[in-house]
C-alpha atoms as a PDB file:
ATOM      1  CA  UNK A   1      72.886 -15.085 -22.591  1.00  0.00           C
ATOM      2  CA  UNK A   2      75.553 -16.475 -19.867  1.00  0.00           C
ATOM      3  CA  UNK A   3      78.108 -14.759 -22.182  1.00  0.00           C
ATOM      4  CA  UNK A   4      76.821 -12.204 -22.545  1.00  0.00           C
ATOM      5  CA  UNK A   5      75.816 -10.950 -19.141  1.00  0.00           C
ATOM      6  CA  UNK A   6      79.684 -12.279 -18.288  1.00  0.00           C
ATOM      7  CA  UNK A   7      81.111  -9.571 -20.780  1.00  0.00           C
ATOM      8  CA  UNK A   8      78.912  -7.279 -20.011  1.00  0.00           C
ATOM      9  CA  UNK A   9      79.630  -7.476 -15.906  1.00  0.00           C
ATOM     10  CA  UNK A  10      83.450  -6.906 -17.288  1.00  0.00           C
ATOM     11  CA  UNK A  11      83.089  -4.007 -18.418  1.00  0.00           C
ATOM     12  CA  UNK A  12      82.198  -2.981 -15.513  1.00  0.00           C
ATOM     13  CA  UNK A  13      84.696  -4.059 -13.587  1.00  0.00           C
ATOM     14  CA  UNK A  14      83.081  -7.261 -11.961  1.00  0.00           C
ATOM     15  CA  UNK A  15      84.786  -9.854 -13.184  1.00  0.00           C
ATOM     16  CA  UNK A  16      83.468 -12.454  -9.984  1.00  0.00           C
ATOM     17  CA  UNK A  17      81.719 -15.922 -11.356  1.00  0.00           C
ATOM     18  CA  UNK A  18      78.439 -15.427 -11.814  1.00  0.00           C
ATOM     19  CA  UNK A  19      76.292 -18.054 -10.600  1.00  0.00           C
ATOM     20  CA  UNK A  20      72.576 -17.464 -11.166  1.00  0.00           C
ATOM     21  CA  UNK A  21      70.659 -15.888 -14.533  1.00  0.00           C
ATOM     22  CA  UNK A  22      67.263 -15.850 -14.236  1.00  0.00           C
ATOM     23  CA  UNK A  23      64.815 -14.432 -16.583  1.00  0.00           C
ATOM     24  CA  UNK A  24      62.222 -12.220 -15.232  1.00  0.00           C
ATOM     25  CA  UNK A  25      58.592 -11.931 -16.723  1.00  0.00           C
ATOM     26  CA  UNK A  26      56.265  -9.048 -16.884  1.00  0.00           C
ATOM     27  CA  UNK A  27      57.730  -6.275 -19.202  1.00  0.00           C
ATOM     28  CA  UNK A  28      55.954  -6.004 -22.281  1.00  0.00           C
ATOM     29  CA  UNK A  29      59.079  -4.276 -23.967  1.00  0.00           C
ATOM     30  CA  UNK A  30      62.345  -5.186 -22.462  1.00  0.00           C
ATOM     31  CA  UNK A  31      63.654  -8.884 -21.465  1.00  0.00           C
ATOM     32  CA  UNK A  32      65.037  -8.463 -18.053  1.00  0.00           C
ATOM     33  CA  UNK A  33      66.839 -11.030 -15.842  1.00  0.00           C
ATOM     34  CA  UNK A  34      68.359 -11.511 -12.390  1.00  0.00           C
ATOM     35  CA  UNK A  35      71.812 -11.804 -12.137  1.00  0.00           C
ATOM     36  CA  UNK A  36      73.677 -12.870  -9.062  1.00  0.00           C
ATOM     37  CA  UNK A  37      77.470 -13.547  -8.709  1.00  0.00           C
ATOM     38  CA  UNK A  38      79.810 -14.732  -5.318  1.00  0.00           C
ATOM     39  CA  UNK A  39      79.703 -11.268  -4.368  1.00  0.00           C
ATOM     40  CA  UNK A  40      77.040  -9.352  -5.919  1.00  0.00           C
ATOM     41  CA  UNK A  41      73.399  -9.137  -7.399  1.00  0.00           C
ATOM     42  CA  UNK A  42      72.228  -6.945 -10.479  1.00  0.00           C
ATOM     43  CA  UNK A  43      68.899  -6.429 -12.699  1.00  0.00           C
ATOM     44  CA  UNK A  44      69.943  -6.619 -16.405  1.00  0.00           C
ATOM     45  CA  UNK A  45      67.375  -4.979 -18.898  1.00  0.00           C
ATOM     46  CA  UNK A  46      67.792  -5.623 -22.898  1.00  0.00           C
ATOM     47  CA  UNK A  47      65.558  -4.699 -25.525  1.00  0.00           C
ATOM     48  CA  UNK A  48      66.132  -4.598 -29.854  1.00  0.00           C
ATOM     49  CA  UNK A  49      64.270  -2.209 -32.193  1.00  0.00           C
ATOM     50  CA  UNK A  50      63.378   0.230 -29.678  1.00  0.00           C
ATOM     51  CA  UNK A  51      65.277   4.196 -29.521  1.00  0.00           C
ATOM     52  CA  UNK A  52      68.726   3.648 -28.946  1.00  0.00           C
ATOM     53  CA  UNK A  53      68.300   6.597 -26.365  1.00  0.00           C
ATOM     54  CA  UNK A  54      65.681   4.731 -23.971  1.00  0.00           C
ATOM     55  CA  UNK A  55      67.656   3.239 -21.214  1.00  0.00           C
ATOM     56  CA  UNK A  56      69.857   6.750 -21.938  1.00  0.00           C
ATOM     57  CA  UNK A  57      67.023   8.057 -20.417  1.00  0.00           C
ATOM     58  CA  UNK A  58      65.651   5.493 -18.070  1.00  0.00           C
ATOM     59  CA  UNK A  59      69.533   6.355 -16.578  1.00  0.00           C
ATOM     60  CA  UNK A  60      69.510  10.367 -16.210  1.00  0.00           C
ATOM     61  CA  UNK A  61      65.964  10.094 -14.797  1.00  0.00           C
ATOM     62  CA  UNK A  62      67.075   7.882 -11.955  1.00  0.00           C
ATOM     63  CA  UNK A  63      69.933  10.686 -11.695  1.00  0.00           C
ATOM     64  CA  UNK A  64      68.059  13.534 -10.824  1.00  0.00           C
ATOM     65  CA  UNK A  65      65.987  11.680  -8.566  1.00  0.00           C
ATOM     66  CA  UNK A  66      69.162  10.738  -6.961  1.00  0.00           C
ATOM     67  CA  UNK A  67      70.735  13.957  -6.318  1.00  0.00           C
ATOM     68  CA  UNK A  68      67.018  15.196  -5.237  1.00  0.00           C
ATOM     69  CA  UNK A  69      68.409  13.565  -2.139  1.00  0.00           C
ATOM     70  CA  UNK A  70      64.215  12.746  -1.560  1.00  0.00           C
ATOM     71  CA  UNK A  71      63.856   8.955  -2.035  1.00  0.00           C
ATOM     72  CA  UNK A  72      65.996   6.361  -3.146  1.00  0.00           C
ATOM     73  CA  UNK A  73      66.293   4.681  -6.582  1.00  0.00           C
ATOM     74  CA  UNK A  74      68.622   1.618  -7.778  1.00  0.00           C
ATOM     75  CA  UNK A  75      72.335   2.589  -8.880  1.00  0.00           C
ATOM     76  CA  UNK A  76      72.982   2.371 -12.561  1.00  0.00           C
ATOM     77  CA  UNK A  77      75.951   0.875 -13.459  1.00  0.00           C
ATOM     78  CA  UNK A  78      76.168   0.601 -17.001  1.00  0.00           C
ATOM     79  CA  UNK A  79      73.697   1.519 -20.029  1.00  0.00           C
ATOM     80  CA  UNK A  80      74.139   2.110 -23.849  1.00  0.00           C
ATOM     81  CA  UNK A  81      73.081   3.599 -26.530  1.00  0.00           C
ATOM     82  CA  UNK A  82      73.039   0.901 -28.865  1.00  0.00           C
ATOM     83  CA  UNK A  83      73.130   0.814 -33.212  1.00  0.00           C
ATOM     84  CA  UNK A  84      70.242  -0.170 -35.019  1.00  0.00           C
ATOM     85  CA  UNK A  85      71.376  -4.217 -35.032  1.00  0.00           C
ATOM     86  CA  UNK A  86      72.583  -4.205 -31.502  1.00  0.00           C
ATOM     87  CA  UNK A  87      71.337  -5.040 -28.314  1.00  0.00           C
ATOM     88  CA  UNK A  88      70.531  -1.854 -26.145  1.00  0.00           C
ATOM     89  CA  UNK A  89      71.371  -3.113 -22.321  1.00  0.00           C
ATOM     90  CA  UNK A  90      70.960  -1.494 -18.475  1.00  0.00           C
ATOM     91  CA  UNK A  91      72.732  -2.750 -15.486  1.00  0.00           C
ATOM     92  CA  UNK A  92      70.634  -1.783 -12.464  1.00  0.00           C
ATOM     93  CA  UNK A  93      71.431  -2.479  -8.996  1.00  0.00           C
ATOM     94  CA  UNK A  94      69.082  -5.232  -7.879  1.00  0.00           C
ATOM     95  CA  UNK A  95      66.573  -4.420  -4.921  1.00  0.00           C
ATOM     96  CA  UNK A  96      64.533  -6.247  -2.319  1.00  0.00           C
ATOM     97  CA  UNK A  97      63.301  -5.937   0.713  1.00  0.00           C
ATOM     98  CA  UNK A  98      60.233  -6.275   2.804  1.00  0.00           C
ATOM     99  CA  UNK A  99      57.220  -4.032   3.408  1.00  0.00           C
ATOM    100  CA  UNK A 100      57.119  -2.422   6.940  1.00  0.00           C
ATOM    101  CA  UNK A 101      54.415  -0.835   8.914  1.00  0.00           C
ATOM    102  CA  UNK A 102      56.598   2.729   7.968  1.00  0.00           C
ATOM    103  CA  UNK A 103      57.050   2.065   4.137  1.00  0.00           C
ATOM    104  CA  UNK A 104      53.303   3.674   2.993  1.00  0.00           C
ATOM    105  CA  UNK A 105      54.345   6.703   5.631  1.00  0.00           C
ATOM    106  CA  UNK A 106      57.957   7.052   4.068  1.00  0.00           C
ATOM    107  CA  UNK A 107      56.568   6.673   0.630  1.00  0.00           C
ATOM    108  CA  UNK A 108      54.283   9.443   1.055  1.00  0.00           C
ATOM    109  CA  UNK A 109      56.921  11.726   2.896  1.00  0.00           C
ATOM    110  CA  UNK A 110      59.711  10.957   0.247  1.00  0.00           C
ATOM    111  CA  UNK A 111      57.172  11.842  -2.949  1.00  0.00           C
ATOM    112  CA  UNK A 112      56.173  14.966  -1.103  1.00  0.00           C
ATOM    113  CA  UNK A 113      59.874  15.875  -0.492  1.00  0.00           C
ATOM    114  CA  UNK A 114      60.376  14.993  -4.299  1.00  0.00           C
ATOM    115  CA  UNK A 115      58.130  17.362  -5.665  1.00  0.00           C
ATOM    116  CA  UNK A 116      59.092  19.811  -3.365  1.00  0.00           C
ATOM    117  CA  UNK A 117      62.251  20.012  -5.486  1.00  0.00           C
ATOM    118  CA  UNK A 118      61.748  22.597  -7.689  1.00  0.00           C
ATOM    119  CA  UNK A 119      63.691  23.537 -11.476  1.00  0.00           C
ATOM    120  CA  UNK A 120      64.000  26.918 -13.133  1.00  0.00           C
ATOM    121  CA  UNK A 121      61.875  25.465 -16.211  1.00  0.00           C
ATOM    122  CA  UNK A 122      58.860  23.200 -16.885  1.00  0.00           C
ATOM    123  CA  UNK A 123      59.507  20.162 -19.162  1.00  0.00           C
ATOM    124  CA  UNK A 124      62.826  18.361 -19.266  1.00  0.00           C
ATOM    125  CA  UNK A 125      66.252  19.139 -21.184  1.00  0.00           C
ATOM    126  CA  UNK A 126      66.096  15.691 -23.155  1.00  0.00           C
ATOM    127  CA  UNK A 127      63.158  13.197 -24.696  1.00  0.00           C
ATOM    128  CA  UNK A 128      62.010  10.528 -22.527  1.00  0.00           C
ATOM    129  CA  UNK A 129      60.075   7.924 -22.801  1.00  0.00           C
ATOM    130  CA  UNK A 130      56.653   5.965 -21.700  1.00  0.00           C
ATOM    131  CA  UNK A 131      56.381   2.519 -22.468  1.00  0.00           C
ATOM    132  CA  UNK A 132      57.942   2.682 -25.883  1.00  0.00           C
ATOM    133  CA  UNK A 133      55.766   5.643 -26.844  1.00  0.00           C
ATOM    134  CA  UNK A 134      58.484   8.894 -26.681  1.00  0.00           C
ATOM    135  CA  UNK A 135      57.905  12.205 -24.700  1.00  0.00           C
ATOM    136  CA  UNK A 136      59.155  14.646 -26.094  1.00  0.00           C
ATOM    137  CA  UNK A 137      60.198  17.909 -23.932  1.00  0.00           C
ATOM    138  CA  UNK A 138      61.451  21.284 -23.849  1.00  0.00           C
ATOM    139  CA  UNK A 139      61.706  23.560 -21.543  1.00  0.00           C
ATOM    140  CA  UNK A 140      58.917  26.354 -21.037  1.00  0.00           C
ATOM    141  CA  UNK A 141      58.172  28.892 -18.849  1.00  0.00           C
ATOM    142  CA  UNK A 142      54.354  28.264 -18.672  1.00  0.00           C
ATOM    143  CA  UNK A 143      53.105  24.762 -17.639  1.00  0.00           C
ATOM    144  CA  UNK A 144      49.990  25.159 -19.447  1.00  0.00           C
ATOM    145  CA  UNK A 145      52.127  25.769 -22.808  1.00  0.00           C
ATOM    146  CA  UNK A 146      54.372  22.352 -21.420  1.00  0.00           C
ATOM    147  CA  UNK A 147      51.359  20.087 -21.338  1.00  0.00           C
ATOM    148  CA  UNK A 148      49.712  21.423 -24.199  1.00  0.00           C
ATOM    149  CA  UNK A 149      52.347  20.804 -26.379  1.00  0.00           C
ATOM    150  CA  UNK A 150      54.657  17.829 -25.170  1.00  0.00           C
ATOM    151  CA  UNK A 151      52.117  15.879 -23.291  1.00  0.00           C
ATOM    152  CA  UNK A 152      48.424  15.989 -25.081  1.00  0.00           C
ATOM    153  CA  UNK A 153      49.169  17.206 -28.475  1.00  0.00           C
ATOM    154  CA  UNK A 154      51.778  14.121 -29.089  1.00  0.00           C
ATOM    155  CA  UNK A 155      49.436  11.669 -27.950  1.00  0.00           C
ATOM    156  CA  UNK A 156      46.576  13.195 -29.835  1.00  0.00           C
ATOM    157  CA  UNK A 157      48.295  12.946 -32.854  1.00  0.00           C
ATOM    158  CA  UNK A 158      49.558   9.481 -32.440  1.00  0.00           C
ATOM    159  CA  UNK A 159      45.489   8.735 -31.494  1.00  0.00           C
ATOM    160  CA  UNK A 160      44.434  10.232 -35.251  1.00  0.00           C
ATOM    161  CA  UNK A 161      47.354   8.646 -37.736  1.00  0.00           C
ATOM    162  CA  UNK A 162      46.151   5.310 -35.950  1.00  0.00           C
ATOM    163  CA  UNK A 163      42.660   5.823 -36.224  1.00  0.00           C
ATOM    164  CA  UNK A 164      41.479   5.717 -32.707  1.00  0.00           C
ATOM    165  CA  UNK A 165      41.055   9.371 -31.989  1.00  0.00           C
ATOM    166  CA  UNK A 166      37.886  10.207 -34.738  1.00  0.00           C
ATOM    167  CA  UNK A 167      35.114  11.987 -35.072  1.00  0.00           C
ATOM    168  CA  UNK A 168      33.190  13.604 -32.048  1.00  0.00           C
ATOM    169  CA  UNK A 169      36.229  12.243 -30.042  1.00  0.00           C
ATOM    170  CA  UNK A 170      38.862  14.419 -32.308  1.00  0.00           C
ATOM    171  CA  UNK A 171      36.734  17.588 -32.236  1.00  0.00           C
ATOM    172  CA  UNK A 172      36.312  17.932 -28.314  1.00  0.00           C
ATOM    173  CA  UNK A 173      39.799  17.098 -28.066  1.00  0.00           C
ATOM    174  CA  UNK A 174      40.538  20.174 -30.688  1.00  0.00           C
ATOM    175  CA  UNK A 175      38.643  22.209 -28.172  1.00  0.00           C
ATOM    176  CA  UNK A 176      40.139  20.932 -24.772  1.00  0.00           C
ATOM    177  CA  UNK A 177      43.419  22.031 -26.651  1.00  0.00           C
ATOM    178  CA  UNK A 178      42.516  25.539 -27.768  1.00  0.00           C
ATOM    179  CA  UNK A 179      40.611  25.993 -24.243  1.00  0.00           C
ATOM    180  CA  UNK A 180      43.678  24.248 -22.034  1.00  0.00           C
ATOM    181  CA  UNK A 181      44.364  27.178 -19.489  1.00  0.00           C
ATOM    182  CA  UNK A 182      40.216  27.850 -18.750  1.00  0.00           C
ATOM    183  CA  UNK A 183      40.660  24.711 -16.615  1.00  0.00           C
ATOM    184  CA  UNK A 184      44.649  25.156 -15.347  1.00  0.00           C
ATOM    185  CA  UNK A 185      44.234  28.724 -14.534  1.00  0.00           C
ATOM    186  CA  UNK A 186      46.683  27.797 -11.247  1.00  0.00           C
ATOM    187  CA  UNK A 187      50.285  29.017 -11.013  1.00  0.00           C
ATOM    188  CA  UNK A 188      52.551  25.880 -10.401  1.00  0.00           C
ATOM    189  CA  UNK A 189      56.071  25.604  -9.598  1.00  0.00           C
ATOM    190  CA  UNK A 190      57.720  23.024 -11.599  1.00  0.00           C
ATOM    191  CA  UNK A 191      58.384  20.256  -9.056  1.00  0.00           C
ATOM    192  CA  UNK A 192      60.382  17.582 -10.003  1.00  0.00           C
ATOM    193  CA  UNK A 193      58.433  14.349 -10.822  1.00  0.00           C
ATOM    194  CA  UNK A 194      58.570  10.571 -11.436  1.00  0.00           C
ATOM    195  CA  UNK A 195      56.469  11.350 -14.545  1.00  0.00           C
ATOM    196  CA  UNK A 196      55.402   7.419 -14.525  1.00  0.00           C
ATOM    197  CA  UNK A 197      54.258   6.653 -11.529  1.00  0.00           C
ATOM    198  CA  UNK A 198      51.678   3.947 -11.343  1.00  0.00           C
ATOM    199  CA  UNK A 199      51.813   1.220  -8.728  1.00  0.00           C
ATOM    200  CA  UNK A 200      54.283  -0.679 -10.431  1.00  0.00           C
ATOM    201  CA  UNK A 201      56.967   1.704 -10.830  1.00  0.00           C
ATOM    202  CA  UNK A 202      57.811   1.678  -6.891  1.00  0.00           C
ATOM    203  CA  UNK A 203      58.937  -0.981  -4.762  1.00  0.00           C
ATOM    204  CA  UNK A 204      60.430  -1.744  -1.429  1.00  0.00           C
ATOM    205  CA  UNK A 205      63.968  -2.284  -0.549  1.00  0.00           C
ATOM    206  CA  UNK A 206      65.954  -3.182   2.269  1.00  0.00           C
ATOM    207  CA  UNK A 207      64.508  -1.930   5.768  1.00  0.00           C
ATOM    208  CA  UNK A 208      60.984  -1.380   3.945  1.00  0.00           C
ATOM    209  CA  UNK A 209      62.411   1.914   2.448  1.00  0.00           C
ATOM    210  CA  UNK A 210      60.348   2.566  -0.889  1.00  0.00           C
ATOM    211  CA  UNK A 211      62.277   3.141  -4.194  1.00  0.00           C
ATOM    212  CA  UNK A 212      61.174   4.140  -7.882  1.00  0.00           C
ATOM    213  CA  UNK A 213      61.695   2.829 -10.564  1.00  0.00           C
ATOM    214  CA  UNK A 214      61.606   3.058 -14.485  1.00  0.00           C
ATOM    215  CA  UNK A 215      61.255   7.093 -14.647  1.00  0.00           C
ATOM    216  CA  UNK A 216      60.441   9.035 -17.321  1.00  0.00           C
ATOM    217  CA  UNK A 217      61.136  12.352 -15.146  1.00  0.00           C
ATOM    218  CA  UNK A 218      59.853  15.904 -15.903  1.00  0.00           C
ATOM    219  CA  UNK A 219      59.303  19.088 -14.166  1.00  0.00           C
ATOM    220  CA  UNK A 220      55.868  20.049 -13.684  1.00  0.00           C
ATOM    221  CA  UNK A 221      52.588  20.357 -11.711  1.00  0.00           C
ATOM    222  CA  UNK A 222      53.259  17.917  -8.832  1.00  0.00           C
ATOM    223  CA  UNK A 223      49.059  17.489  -8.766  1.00  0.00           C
ATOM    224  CA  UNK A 224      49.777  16.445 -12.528  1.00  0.00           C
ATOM    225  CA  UNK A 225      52.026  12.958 -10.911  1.00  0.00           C
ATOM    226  CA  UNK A 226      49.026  12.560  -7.764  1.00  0.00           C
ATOM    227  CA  UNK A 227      46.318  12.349 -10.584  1.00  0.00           C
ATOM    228  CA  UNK A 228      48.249   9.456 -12.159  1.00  0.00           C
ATOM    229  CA  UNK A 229      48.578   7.766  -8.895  1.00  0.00           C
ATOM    230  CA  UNK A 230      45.271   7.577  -8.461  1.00  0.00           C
ATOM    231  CA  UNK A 231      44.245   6.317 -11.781  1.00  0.00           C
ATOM    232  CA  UNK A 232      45.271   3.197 -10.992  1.00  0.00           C
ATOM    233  CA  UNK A 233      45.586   2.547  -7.519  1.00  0.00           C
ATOM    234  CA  UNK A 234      48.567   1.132  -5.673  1.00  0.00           C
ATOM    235  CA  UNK A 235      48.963   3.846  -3.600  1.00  0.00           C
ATOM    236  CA  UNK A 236      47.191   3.767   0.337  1.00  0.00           C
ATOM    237  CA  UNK A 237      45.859   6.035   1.849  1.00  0.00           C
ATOM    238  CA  UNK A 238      48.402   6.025   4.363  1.00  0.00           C
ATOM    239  CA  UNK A 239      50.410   7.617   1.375  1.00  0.00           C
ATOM    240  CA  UNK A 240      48.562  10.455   0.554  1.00  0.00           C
ATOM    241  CA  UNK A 241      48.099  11.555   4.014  1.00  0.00           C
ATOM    242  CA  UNK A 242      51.873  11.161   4.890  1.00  0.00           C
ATOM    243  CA  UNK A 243      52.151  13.439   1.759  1.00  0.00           C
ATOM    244  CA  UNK A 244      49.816  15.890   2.743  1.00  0.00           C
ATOM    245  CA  UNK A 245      51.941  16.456   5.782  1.00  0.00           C
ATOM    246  CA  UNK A 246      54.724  17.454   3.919  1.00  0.00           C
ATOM    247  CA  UNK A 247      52.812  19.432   0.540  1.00  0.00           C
ATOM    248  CA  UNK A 248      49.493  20.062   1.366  1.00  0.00           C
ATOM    249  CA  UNK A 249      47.014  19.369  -1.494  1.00  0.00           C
ATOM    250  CA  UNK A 250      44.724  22.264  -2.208  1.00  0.00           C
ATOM    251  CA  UNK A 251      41.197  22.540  -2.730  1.00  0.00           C
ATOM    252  CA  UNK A 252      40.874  22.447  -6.594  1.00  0.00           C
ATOM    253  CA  UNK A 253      42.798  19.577  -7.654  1.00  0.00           C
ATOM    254  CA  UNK A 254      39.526  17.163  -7.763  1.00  0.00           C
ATOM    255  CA  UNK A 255      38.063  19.949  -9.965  1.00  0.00           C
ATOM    256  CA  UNK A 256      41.527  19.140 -12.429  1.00  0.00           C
ATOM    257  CA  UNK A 257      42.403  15.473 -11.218  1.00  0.00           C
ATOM    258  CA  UNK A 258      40.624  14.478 -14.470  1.00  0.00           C
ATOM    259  CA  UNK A 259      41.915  16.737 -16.727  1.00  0.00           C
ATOM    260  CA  UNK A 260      45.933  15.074 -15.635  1.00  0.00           C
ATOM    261  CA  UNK A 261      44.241  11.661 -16.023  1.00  0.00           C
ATOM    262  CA  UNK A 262      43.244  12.260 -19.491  1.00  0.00           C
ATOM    263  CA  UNK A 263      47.172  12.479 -20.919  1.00  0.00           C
ATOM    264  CA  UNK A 264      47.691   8.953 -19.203  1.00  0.00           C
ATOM    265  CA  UNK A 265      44.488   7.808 -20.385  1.00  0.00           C
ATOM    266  CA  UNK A 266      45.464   8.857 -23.748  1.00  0.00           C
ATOM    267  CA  UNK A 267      48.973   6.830 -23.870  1.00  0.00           C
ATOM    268  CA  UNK A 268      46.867   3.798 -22.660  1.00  0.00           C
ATOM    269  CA  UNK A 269      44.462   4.545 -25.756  1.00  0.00           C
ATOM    270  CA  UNK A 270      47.633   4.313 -27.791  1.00  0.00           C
ATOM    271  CA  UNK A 271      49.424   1.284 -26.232  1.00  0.00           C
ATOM    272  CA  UNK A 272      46.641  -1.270 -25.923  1.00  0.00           C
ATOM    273  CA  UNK A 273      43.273   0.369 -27.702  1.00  0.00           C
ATOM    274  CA  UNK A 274      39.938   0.874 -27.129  1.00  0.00           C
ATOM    275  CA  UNK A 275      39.555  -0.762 -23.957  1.00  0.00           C
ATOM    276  CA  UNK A 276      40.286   2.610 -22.739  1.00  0.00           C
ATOM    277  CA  UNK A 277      38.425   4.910 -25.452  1.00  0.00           C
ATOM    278  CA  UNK A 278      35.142   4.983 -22.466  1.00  0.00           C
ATOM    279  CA  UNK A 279      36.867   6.522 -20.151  1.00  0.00           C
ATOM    280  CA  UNK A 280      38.627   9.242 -22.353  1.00  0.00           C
ATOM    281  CA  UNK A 281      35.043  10.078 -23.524  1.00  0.00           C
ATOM    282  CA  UNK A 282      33.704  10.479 -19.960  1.00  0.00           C
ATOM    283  CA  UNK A 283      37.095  12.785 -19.480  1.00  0.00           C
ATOM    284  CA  UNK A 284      36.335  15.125 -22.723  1.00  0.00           C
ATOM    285  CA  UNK A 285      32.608  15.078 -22.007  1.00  0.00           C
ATOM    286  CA  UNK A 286      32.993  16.613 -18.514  1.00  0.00           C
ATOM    287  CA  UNK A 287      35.253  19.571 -19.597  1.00  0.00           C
ATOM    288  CA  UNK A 288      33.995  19.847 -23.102  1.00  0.00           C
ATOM    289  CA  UNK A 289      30.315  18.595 -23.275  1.00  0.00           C
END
């Protein structure tokens, strides 16, 4: 691995000793590892077997969040798009820092200002990608027509071929589907999203600022991204009142906060099973009965 991370720094045109590889757990699909040299430090990803577009897209993702100018996210300095029998590789810039009593505050702000960036087009120009499980995209002109069909229909279909989306489950999804816009009856602008953004995919960074992480970006409903956030926690509350300063949040998103939930609900189904199946029912019974 030595060797490897060696050529691979070359290419990039750091060619300074490297002296510390350390492998990094917690990813369930890539091997990652921190590299440091005399002069510099990096995050290396690698995976095998998986699209030879996924850290293609990992890359452009943390692009447009770049130029958003909104919040900051590591540099990129090399990614491939590997063959089938080679190694597909990122070379992120690494970050660390420590939390201050402004990071929530600035977290909040910067997501606000992100999804206050707005695109001509709901959906995204290329596939993406959560967990291993692709997104695929377009670009549409309604949002309702966007989630519909690149967001629940996907994962709806990947729940039946595998046997977990069945019976009284599969028929009240077949009429959440045909009955989508009775519930999103809003207008949305297509903000410019995350499109992943659990607790995990932000950290902190030098002076306490926040940064994301691992994007699988979109434009869409920016109360589509809050409903995620709060599926999981690791977001304060700090957070969503900083935000609130900058995009207010109106009355009826509790009334839809589910409704988001479900499509992230739905990949979880997918990833790791049943565990999940309860609270998918709860989901469909509400809207559906």
């Amino acid at each position: 691995m030595h060797k490897f991370i060696s050529n691979l720094l070359n290419q990039i045109q750091h060619q300074n000793p490297i002296t510390k590889v350390t492998p990094i757990s917690g990813g369930s699909i890539n091997n990652a590892y921190y590299v440091e040299t005399t002069k510099s430090r990096f995050f290396i990803k690698t995976n095998t077997g998986v699209s030879p577009h996924f850290f293609q897209a990992e890359a452009k993702g943390l692009q447009f969040i770049e130029e958003s100018n909104t919040i900051d996210v590591p540099q990129v300095y090399f990614y491939n798009n590997p063959a089938p029998d080679e190694t597909g590789v990122i070379v992120l810039e690494w970050i660390e820092g420590e939390k201050t009593a402004q990071t929530d505050e600035q977290l909040g702000h910067s997501l606000a200002s992100l999804h206050k960036t707005t695109g001509s087009h709901f959906g995204f120009e290329e596939d993406t990608f959560i967990g291993e499980l692709p997104h695929p995209n377009g670009l549409y002109e309604n949002w309702v027509a966007y989630y519909r069909d690149c967001r629940l229909t996907p994962q709806y279909k990947t729940g039946i071929q595998s046997g977990k989306i069945v019976g009284q489950r599969k028929r009240q999804m077949e009429k959440l589907l045909n009955h989508l816009d009775q519930w999103l009856n809003h207008s949305p602008k297509p903000s410019l999203l995350h499109g992943d953004l659990w607790g995990g995919n932000w950290i902190v960074g030098p002076a306490g600022k926040p940064y994301l992480i691992d994007p699988s970006v979109l434009y869409g409903d920016h109360l589509f991204e809050l409903a995620f956030t709060e599926l999981f926690g690791g977001f304060s509350s700090t957070v969503y009142h900083a935000y609130e300063d900058v995009f207010p949040i109106p009355t009826y998103y509790k009334d839809i906060q589910p409704l988001y939930q479900l499509y992230y609900l739905l990949v979880h189904l997918n990833l790791f099973g049943e565990g999940y199946g309860r609270s998918v029912d709860r989901i469909l019974k509400r809207y559906i009965g």
